[in-house]
Structures are given as structure tokens and as C-alpha cells.
PDB file of N, CA and C in Angstrom:
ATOM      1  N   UNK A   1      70.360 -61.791-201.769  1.00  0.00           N
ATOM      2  CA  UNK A   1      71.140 -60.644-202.206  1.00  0.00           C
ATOM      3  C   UNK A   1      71.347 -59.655-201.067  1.00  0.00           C
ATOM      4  N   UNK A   2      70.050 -59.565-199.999  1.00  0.00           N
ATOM      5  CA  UNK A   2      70.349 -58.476-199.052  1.00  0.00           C
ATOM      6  C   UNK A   2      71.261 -59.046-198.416  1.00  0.00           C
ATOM      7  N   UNK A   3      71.542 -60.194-198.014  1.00  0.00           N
ATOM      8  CA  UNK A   3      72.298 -60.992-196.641  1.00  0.00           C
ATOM      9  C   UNK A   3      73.703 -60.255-197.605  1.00  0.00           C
ATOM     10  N   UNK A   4      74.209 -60.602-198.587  1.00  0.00           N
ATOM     11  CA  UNK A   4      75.362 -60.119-199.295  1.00  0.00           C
ATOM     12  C   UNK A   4      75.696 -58.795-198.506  1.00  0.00           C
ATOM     13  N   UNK A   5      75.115 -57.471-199.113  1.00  0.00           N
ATOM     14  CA  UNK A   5      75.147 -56.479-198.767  1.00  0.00           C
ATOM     15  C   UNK A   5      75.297 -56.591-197.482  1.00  0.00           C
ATOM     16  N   UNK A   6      74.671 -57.249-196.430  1.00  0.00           N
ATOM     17  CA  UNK A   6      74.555 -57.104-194.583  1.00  0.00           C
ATOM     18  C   UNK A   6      76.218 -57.291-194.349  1.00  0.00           C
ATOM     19  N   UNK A   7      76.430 -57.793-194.591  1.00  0.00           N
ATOM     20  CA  UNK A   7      77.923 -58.491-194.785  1.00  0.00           C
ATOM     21  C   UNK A   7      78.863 -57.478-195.631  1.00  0.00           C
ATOM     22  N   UNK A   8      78.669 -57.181-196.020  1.00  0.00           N
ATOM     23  CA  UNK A   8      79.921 -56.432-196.948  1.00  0.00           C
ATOM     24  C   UNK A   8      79.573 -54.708-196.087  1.00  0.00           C
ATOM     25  N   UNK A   9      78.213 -54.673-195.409  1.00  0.00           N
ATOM     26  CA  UNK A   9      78.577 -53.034-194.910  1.00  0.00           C
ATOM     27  C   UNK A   9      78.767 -54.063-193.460  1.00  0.00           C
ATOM     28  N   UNK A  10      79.231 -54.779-192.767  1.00  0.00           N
ATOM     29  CA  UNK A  10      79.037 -55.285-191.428  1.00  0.00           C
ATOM     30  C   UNK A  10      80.885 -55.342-191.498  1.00  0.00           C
ATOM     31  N   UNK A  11      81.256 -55.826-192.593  1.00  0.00           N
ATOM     32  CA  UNK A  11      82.665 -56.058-192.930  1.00  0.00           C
ATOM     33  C   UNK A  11      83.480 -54.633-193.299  1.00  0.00           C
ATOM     34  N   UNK A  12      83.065 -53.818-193.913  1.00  0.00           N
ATOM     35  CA  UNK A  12      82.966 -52.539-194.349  1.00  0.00           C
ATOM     36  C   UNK A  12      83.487 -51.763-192.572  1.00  0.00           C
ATOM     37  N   UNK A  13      82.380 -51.870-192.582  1.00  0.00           N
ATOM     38  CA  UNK A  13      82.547 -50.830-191.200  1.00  0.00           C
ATOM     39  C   UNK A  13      83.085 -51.554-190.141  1.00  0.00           C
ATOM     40  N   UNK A  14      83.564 -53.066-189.764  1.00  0.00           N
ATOM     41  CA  UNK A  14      85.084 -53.207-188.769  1.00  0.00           C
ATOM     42  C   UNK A  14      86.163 -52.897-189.462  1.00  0.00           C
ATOM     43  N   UNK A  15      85.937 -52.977-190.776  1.00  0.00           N
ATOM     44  CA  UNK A  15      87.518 -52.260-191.289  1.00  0.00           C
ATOM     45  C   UNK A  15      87.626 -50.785-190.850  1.00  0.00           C
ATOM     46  N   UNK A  16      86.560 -49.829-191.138  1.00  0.00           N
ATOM     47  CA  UNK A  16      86.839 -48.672-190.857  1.00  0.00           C
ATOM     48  C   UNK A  16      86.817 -48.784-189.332  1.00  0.00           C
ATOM     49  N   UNK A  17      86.487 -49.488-188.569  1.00  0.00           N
ATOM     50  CA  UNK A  17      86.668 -48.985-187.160  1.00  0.00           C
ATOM     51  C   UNK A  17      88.790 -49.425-187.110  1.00  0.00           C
ATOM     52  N   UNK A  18      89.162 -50.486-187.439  1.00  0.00           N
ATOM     53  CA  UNK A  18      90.183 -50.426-187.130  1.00  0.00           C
ATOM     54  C   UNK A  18      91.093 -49.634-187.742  1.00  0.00           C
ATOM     55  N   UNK A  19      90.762 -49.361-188.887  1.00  0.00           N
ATOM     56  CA  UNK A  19      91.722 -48.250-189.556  1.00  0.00           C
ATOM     57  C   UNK A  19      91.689 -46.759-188.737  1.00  0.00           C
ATOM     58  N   UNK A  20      89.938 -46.758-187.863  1.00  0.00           N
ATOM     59  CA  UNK A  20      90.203 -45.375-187.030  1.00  0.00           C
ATOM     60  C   UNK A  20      90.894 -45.520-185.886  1.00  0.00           C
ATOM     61  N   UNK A  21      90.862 -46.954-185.081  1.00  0.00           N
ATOM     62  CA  UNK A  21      91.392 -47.202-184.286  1.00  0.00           C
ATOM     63  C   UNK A  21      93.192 -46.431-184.266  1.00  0.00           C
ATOM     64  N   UNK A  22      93.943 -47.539-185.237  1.00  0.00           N
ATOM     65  CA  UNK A  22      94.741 -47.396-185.401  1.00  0.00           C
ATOM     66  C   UNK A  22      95.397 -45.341-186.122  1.00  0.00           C
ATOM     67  N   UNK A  23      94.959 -44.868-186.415  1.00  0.00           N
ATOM     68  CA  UNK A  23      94.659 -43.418-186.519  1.00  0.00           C
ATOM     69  C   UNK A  23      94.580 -42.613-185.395  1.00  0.00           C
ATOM     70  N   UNK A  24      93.543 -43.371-184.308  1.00  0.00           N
ATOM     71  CA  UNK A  24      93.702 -42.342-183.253  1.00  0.00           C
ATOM     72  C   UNK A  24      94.887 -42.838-182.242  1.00  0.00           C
ATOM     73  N   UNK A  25      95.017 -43.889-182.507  1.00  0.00           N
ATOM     74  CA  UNK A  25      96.390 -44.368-181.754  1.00  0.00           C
ATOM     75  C   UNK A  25      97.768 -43.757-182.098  1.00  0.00           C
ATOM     76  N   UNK A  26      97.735 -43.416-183.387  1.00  0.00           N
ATOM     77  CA  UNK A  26      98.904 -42.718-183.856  1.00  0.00           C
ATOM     78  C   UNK A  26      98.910 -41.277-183.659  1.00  0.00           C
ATOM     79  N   UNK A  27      97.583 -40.676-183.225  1.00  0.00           N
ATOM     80  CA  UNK A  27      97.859 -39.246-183.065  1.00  0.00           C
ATOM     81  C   UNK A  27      98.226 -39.364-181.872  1.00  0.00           C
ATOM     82  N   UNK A  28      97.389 -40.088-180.687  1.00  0.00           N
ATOM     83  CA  UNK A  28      98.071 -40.571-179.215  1.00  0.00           C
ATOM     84  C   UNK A  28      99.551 -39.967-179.332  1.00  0.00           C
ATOM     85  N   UNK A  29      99.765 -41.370-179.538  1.00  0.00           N
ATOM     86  CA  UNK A  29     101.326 -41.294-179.852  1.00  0.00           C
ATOM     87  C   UNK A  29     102.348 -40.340-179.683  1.00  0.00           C
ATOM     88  N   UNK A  30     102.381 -39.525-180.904  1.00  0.00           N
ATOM     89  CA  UNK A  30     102.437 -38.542-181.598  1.00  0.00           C
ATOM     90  C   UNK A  30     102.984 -37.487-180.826  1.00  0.00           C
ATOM     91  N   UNK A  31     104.366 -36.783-180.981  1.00  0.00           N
ATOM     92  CA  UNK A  31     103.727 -35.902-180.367  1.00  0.00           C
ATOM     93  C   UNK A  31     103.774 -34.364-180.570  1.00  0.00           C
ATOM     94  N   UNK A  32     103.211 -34.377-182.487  1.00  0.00           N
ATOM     95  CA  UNK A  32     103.047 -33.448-183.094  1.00  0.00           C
ATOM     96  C   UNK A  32     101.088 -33.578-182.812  1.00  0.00           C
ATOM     97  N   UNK A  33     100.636 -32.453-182.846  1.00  0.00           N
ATOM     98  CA  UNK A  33      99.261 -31.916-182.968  1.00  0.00           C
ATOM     99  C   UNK A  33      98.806 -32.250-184.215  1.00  0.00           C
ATOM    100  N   UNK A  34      98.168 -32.848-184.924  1.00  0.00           N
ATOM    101  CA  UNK A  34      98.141 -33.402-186.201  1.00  0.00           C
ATOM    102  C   UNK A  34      95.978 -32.639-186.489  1.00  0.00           C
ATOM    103  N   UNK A  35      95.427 -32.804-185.420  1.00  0.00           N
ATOM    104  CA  UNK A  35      94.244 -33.120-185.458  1.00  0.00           C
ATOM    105  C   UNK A  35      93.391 -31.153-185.859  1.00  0.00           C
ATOM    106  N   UNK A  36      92.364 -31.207-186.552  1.00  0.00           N
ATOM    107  CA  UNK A  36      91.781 -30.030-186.503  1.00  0.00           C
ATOM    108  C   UNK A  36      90.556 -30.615-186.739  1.00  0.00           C
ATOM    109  N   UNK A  37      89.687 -30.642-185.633  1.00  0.00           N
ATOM    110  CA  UNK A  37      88.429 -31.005-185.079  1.00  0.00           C
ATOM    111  C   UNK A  37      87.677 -30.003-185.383  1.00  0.00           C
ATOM    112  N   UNK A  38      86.060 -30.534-185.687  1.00  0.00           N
ATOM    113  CA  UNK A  38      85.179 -29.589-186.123  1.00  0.00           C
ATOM    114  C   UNK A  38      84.233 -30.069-186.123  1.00  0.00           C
ATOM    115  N   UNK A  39      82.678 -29.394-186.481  1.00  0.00           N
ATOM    116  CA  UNK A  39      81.378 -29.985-186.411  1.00  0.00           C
ATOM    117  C   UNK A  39      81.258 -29.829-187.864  1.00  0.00           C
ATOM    118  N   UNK A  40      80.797 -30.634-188.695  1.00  0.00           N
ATOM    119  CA  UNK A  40      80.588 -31.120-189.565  1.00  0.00           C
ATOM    120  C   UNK A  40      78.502 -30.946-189.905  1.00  0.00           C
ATOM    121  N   UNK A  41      77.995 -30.263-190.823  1.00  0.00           N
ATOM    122  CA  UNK A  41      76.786 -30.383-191.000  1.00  0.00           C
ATOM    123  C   UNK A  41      76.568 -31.508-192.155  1.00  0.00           C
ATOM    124  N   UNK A  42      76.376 -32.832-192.052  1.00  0.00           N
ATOM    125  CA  UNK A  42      76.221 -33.952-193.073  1.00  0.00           C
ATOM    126  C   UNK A  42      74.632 -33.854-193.757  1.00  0.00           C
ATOM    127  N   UNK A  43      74.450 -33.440-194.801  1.00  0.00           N
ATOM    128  CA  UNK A  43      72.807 -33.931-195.920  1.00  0.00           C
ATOM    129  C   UNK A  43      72.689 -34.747-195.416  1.00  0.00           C
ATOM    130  N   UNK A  44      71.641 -35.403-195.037  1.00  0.00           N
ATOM    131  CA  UNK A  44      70.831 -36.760-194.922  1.00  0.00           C
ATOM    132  C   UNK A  44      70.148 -36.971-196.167  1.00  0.00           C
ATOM    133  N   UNK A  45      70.276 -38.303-196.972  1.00  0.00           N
ATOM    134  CA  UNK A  45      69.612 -38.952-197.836  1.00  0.00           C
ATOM    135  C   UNK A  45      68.637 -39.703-197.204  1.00  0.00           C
ATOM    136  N   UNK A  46      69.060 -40.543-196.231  1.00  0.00           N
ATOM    137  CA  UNK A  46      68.218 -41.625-195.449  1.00  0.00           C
ATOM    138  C   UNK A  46      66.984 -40.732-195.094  1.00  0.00           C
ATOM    139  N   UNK A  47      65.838 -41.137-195.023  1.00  0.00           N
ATOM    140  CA  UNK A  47      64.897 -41.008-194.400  1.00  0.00           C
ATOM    141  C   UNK A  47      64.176 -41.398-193.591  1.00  0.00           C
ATOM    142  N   UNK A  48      64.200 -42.645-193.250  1.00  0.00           N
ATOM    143  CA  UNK A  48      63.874 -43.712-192.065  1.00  0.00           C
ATOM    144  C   UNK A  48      64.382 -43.457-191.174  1.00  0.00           C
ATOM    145  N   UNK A  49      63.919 -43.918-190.228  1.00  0.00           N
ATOM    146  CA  UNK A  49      64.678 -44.241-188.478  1.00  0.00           C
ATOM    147  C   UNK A  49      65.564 -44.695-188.824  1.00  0.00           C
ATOM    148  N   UNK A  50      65.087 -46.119-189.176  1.00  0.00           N
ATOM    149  CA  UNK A  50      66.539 -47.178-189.040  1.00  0.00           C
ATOM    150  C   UNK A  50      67.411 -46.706-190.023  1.00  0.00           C
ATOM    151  N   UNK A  51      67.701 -45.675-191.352  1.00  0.00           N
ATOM    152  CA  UNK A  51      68.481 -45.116-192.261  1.00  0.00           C
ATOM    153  C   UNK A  51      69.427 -44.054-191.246  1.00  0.00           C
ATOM    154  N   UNK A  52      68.856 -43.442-190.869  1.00  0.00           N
ATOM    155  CA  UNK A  52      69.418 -42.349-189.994  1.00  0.00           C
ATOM    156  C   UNK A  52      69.863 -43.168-188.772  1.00  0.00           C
ATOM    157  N   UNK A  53      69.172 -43.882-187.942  1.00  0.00           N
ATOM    158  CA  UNK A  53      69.841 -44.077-186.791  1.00  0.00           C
ATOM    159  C   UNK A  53      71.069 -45.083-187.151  1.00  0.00           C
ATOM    160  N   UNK A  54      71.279 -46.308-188.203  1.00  0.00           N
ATOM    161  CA  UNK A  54      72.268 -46.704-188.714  1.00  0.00           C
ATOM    162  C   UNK A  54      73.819 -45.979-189.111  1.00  0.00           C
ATOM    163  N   UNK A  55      73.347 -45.359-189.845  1.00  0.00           N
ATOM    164  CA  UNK A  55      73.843 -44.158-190.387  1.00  0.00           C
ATOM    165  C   UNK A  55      75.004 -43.077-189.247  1.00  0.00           C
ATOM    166  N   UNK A  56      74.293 -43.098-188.585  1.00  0.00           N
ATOM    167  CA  UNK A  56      74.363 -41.977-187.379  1.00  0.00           C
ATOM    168  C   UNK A  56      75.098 -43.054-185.983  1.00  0.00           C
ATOM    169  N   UNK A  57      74.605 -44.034-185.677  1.00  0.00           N
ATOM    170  CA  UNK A  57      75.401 -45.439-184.833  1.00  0.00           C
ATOM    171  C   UNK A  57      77.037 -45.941-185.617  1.00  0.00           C
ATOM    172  N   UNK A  58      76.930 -45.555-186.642  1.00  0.00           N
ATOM    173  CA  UNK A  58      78.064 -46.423-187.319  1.00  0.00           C
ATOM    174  C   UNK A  58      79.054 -45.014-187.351  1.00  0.00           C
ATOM    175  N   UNK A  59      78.348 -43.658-187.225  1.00  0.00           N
ATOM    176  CA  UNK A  59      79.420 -42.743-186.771  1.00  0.00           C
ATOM    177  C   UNK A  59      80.134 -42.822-185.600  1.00  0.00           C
ATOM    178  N   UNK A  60      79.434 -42.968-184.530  1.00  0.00           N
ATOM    179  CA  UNK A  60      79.519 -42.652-183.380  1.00  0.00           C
ATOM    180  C   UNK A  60      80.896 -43.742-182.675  1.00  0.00           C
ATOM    181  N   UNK A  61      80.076 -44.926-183.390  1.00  0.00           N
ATOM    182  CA  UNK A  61      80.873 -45.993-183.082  1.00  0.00           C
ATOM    183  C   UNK A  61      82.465 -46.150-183.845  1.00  0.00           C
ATOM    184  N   UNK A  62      82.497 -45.234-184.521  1.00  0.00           N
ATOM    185  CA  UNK A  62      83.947 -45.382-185.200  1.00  0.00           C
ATOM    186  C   UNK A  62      84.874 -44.263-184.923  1.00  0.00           C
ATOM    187  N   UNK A  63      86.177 -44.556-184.061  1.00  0.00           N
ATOM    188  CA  UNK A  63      86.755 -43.948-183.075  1.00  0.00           C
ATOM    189  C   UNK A  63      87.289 -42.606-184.088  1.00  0.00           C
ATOM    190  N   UNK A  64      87.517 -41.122-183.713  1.00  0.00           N
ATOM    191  CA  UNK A  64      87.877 -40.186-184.037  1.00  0.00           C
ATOM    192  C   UNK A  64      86.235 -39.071-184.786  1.00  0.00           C
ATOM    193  N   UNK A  65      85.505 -39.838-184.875  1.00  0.00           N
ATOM    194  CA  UNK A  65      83.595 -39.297-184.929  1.00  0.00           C
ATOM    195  C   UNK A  65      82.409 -39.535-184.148  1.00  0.00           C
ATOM    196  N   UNK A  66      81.952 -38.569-184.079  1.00  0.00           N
ATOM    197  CA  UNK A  66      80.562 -38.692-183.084  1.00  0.00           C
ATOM    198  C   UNK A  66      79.824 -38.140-183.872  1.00  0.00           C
ATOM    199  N   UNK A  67      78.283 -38.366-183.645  1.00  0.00           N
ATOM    200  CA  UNK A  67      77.379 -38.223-183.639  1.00  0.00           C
ATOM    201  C   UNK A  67      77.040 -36.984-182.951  1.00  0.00           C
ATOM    202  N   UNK A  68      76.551 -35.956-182.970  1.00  0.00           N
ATOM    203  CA  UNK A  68      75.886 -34.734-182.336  1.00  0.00           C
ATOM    204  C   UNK A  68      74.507 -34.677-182.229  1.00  0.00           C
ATOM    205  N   UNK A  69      74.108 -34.389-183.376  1.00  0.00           N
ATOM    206  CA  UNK A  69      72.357 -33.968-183.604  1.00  0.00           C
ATOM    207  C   UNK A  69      72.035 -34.492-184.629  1.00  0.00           C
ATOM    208  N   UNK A  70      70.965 -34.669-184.775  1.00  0.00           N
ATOM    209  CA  UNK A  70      69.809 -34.824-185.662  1.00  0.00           C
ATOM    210  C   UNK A  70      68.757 -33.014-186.444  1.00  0.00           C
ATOM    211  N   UNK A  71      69.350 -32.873-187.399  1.00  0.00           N
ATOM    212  CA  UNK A  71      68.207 -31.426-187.312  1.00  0.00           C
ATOM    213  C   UNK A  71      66.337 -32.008-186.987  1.00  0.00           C
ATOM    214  N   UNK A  72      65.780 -31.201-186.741  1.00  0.00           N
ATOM    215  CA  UNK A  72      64.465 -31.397-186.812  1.00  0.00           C
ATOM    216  C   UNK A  72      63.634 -31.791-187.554  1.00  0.00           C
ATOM    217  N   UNK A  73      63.822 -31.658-189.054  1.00  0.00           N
ATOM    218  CA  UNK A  73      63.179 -31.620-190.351  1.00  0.00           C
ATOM    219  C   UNK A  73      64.157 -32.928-190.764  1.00  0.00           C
ATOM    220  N   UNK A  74      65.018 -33.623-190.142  1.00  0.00           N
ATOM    221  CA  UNK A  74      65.687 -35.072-190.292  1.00  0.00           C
ATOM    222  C   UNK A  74      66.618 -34.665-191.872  1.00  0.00           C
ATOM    223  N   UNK A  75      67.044 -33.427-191.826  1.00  0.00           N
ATOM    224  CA  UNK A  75      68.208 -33.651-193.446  1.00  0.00           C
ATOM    225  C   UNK A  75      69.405 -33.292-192.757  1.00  0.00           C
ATOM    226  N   UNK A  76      69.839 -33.056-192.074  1.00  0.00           N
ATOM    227  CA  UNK A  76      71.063 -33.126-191.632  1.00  0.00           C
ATOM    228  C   UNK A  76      71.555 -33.177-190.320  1.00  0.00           C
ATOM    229  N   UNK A  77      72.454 -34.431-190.374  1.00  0.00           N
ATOM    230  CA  UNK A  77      73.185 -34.571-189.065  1.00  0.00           C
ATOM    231  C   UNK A  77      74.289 -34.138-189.004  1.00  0.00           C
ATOM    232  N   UNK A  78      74.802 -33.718-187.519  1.00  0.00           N
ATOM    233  CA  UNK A  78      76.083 -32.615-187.029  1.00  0.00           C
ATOM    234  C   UNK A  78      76.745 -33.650-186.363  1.00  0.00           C
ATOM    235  N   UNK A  79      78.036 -33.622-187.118  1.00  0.00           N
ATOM    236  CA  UNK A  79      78.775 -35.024-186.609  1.00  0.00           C
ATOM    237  C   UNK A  79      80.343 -34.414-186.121  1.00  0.00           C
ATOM    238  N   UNK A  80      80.902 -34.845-185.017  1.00  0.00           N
ATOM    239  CA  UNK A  80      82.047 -34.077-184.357  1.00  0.00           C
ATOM    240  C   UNK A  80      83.323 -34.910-185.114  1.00  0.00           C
ATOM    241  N   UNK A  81      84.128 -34.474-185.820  1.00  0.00           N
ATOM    242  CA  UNK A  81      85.383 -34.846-186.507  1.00  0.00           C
ATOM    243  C   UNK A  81      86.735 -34.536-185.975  1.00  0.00           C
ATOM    244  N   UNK A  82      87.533 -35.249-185.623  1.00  0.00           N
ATOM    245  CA  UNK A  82      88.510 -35.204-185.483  1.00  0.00           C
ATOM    246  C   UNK A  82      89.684 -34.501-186.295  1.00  0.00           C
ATOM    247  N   UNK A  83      89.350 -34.484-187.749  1.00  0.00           N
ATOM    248  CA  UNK A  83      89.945 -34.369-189.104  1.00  0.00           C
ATOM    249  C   UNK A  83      89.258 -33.573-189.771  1.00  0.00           C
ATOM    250  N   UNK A  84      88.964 -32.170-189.641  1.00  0.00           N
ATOM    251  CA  UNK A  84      87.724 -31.607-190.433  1.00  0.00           C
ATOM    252  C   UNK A  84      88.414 -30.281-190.736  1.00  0.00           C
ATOM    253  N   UNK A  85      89.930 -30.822-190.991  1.00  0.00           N
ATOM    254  CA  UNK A  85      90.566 -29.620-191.969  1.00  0.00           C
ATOM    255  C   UNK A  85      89.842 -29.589-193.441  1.00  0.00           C
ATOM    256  N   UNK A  86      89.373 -30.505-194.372  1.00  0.00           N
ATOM    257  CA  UNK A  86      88.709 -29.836-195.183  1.00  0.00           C
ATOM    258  C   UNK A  86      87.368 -30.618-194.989  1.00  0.00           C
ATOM    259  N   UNK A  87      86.133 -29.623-194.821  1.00  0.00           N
ATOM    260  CA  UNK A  87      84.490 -29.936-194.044  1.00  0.00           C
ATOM    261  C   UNK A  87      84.149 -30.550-195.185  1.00  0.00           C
ATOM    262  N   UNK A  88      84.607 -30.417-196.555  1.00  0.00           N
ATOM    263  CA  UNK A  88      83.318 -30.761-197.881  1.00  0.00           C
ATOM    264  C   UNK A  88      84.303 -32.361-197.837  1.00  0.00           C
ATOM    265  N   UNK A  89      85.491 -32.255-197.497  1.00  0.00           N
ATOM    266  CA  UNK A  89      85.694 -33.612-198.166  1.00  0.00           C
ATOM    267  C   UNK A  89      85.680 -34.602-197.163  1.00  0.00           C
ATOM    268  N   UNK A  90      85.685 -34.156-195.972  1.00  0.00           N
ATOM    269  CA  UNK A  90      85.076 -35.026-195.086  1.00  0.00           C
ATOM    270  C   UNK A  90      83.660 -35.328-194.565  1.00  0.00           C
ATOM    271  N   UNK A  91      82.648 -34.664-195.171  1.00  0.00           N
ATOM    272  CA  UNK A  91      81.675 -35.029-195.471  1.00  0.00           C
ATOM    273  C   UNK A  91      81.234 -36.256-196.512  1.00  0.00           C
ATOM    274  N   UNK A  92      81.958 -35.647-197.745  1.00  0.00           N
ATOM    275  CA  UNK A  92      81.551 -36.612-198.884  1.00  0.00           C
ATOM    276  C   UNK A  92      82.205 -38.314-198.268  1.00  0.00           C
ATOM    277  N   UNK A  93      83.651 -37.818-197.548  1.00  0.00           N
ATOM    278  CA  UNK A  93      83.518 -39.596-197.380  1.00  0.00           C
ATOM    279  C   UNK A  93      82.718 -40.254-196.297  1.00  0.00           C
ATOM    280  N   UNK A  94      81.984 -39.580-195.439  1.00  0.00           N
ATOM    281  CA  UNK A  94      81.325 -39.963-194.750  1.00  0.00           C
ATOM    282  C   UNK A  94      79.788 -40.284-195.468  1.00  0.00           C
ATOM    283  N   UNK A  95      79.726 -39.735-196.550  1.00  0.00           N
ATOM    284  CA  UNK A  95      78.653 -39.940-196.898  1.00  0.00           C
ATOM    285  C   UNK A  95      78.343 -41.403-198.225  1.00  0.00           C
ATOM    286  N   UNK A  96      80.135 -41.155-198.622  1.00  0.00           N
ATOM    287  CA  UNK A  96      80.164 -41.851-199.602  1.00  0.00           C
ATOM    288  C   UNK A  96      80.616 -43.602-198.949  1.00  0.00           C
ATOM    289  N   UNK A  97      81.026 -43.415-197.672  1.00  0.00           N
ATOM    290  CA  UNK A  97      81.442 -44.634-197.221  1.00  0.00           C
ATOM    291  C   UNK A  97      80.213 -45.486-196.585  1.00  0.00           C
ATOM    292  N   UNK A  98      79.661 -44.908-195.285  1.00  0.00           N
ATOM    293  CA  UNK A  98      78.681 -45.137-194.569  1.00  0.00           C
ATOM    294  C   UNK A  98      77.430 -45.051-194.757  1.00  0.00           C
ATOM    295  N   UNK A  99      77.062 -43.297-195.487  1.00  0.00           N
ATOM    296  CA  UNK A  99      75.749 -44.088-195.769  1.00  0.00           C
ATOM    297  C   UNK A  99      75.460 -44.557-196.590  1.00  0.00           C
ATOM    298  N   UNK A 100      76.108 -44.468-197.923  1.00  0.00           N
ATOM    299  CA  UNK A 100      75.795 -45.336-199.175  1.00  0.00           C
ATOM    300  C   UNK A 100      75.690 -46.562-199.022  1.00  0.00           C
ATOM    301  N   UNK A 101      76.051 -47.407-198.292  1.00  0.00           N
ATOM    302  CA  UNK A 101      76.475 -48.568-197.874  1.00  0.00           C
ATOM    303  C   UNK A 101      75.552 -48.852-196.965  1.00  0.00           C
ATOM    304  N   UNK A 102      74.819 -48.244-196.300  1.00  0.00           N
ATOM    305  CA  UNK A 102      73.605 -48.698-195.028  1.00  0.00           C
ATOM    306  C   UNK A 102      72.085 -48.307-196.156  1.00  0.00           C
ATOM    307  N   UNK A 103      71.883 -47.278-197.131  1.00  0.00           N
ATOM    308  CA  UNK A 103      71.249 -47.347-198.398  1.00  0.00           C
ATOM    309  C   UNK A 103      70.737 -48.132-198.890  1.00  0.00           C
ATOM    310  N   UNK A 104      72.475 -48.690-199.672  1.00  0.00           N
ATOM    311  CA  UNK A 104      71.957 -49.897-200.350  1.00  0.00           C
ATOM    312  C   UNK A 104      71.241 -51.039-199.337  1.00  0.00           C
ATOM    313  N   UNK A 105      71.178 -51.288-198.145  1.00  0.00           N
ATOM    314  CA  UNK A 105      71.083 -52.127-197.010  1.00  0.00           C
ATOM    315  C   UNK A 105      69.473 -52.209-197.387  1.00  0.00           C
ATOM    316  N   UNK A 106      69.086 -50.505-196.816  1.00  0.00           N
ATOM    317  CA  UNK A 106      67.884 -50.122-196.224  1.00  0.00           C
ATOM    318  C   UNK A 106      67.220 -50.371-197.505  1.00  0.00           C
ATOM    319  N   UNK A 107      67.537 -50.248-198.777  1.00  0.00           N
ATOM    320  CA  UNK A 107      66.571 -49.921-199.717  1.00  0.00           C
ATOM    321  C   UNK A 107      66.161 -50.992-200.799  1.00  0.00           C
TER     322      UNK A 107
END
């Protein structure tokens, strides 16, 4: 059952890399200003290393987000957005895409 899941967030997240791909290629492009970038404070559910550092790798690695910080007390990571005209709803899909999906993995 886990191998399932490994696979469906392994499959999961090259889709989202090419859908960001193709996103930041079009703002490239572009040559209207489309983008309102921001730091983002994300809840952490994960509690593990490997929850958080998953979690936090699968940001980084998907073009138009980074990774920033880790808070100290491990509940929230500061993630740099490309798209962070609205902060709550680009949180929730970051939370609802990636880590739910590395979660179900870890847990």
C-alpha cells in the first residue's frame, strides 16, 4: 500500500514541477508583469525530519517556490512565492498539495 502512495506523490509532484515549469516560462515570455512575490509563513503538520525536509525539498524543487527557513520550534516554514497575491490561499495549496501527500507517505 505504501509503494502505491510513493508513486502517486513521486507522480504528483513531476506533474506539479511541469505545470510550474511551464508557468514560469509563460511569465518569461510575457511581457506583462503578472507575478506578486512574497514570503509566505506555512503551519507545519509534519514533525519529523524526513516530514519537513520532504515537504520543504519538494518546495524548493518546484520552479516559481523556495524554501527559506525552518522556524526553530519546527511549525512553520517561510517559503518564497512567486504568486502570493492571495498568502492564505497559497498556503492552503501548498499545504493541501505537498504536504498532505508526503503525510500520507510518512505516516
Amino acid at each position: 500500500m505504501k509503494v502505491w502512495l510513493v508513486l502517486r506523490l513521486v507522480l504528483y509532484f513531476l506533474w506539479e514541477v511541469v505545470l510550474s515549469n511551464l508557468r514560469v516560462i509563460q511569465e518569461v515570455l510575457s511581457p506583462r508583469f503578472r507575478m506578486r512575490p512574497g514570503i509566505l509563513a506555512v503551519p507545519l503538520e509534519g514533525k519529523s525530519d524526513l516530514e519537513i525536509a520532504l515537504f520543504a525539498n519538494m518546495i524548493t524543487l518546484t520552479p516559481g517556490t523556495l524554501s527559506v527557513h525552518v522556524s526553530r520550534d519546527r511549525r512553520v516554514l517561510f517559503v518564497h512565492n512567486m504568486y502570493a497575491e492571495d498568502p492564505q490561499a497559497a498556503k492552503e495549496d501548498l499545504k493541501g498539495s505537498f504536504e498532505r501527500r508526503v503525510l500520507e507517505v510518512t505516516r
